[in-house]
C-alpha atoms as a PDB file:
ATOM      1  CA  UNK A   1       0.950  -1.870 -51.339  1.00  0.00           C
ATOM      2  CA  UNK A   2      -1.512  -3.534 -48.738  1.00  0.00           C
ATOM      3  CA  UNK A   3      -3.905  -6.006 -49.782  1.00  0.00           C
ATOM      4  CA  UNK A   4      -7.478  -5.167 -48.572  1.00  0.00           C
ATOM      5  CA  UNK A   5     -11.164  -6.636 -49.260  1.00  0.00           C
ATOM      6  CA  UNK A   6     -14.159  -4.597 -49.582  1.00  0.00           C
ATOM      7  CA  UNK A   7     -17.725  -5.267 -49.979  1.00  0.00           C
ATOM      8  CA  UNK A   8     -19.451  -3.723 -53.189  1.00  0.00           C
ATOM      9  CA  UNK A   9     -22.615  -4.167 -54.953  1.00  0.00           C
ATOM     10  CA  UNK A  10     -23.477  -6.352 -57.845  1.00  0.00           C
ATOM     11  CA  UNK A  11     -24.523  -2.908 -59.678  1.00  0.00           C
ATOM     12  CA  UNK A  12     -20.839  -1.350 -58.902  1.00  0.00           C
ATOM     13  CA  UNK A  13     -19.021  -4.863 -59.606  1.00  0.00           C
ATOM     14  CA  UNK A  14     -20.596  -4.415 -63.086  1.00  0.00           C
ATOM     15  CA  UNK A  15     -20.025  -1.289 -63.482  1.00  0.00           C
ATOM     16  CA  UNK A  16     -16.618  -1.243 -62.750  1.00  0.00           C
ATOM     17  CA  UNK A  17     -15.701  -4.523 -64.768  1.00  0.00           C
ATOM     18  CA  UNK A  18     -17.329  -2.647 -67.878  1.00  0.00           C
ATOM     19  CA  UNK A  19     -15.363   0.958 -67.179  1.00  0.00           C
ATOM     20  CA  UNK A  20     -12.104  -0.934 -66.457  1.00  0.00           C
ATOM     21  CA  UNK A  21     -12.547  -3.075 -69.715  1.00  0.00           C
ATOM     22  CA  UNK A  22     -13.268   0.638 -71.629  1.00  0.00           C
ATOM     23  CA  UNK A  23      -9.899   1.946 -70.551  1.00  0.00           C
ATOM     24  CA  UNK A  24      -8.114  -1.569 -70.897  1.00  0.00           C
ATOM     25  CA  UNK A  25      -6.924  -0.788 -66.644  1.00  0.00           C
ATOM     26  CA  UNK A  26      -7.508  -3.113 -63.735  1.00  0.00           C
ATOM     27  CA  UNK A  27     -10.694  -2.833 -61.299  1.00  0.00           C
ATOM     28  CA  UNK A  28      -8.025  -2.439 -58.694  1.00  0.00           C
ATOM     29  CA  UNK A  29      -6.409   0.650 -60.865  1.00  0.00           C
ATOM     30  CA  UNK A  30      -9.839   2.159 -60.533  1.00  0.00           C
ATOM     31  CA  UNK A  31     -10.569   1.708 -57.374  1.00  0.00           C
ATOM     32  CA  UNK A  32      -6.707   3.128 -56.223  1.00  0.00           C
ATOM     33  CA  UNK A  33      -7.498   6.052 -58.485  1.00  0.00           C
ATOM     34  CA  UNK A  34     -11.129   6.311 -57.075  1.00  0.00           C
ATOM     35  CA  UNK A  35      -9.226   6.644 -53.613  1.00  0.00           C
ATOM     36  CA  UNK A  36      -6.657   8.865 -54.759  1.00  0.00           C
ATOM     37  CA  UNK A  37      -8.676  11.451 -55.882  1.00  0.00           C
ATOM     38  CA  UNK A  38     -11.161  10.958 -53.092  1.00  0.00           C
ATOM     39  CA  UNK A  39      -8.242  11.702 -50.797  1.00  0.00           C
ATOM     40  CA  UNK A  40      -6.692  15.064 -53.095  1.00  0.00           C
ATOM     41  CA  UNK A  41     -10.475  16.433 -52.344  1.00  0.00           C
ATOM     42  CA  UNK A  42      -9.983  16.232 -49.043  1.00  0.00           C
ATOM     43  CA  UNK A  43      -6.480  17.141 -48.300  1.00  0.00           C
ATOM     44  CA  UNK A  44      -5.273  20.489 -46.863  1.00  0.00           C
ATOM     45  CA  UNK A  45      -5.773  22.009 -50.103  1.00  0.00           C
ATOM     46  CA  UNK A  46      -9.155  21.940 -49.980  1.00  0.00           C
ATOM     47  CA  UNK A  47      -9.626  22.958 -46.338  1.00  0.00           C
ATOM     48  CA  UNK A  48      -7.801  25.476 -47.369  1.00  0.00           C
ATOM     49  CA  UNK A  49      -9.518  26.773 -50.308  1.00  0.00           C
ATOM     50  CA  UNK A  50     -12.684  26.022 -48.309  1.00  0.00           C
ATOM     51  CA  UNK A  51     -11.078  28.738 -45.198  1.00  0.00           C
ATOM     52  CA  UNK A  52     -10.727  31.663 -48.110  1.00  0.00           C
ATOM     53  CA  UNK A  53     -13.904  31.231 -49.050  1.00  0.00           C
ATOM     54  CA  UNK A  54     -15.284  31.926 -45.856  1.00  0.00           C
ATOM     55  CA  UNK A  55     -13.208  34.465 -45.198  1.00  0.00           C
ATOM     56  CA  UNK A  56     -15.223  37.114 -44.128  1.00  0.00           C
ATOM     57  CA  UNK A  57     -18.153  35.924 -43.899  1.00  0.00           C
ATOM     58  CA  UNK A  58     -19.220  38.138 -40.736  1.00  0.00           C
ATOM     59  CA  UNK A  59     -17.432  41.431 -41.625  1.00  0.00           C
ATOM     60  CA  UNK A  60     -20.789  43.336 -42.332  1.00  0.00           C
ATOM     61  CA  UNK A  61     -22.497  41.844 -38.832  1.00  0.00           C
ATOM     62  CA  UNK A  62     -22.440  44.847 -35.646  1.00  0.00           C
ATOM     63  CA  UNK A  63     -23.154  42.682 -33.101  1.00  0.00           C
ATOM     64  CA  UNK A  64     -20.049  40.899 -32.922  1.00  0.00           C
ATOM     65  CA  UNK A  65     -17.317  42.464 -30.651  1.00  0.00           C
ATOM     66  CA  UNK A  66     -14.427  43.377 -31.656  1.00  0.00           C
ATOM     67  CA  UNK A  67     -11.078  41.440 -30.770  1.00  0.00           C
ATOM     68  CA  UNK A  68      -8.964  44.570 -30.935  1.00  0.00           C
ATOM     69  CA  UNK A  69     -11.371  46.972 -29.230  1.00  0.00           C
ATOM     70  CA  UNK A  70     -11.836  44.379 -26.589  1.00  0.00           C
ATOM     71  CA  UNK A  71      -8.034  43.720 -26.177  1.00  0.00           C
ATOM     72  CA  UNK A  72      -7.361  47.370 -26.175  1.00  0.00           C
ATOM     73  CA  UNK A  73      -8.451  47.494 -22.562  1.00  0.00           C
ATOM     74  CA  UNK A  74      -6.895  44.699 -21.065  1.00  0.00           C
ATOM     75  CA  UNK A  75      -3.835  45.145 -18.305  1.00  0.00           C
ATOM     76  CA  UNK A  76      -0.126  44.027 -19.373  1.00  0.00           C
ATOM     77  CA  UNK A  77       1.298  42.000 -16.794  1.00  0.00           C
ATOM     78  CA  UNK A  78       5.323  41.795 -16.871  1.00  0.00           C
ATOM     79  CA  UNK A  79       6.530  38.739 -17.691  1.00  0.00           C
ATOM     80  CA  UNK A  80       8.637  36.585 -14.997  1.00  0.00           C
END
């Protein structure tokens, strides 16, 4: 692990002594934990989840071209 130093509030400091006493942990246990799930929000998982849920979003608009249609008309060039 890497030792680190943050700045929190007297409100939080309390707050966390009083949670950390409740489930007999460490402030530093809650904090990691407060990190750890910070960062499992925010992880590829989500983005993903995020991406299916937007999925579509546009599929009723007419004013949008589309990619195939537009595609459909462009020249092949050999390749080398």
């Amino acid at each position: 692990m890497i030792r680190t130093q943050i700045y929190i509030t007297e409100q939080e400091k309390k707050g966390l002594a009083s949670i950390a006493a409740l489930r007999n942990v460490s402030q530093s246990s809650l904090i990691r934990q407060a990190i750890d799930d910070l960062l499992a929000k925010n992880t590829d998982g989500r983005r993903a989840s995020v991406l299916d849920e937007i999925a579509g979003i546009w599929s009723d608009r007419n004013d949008i071209v589309n990619v195939q249609d537009l595609r459909a008309g462009w020249r092949r060039r050999p390749l080398g």
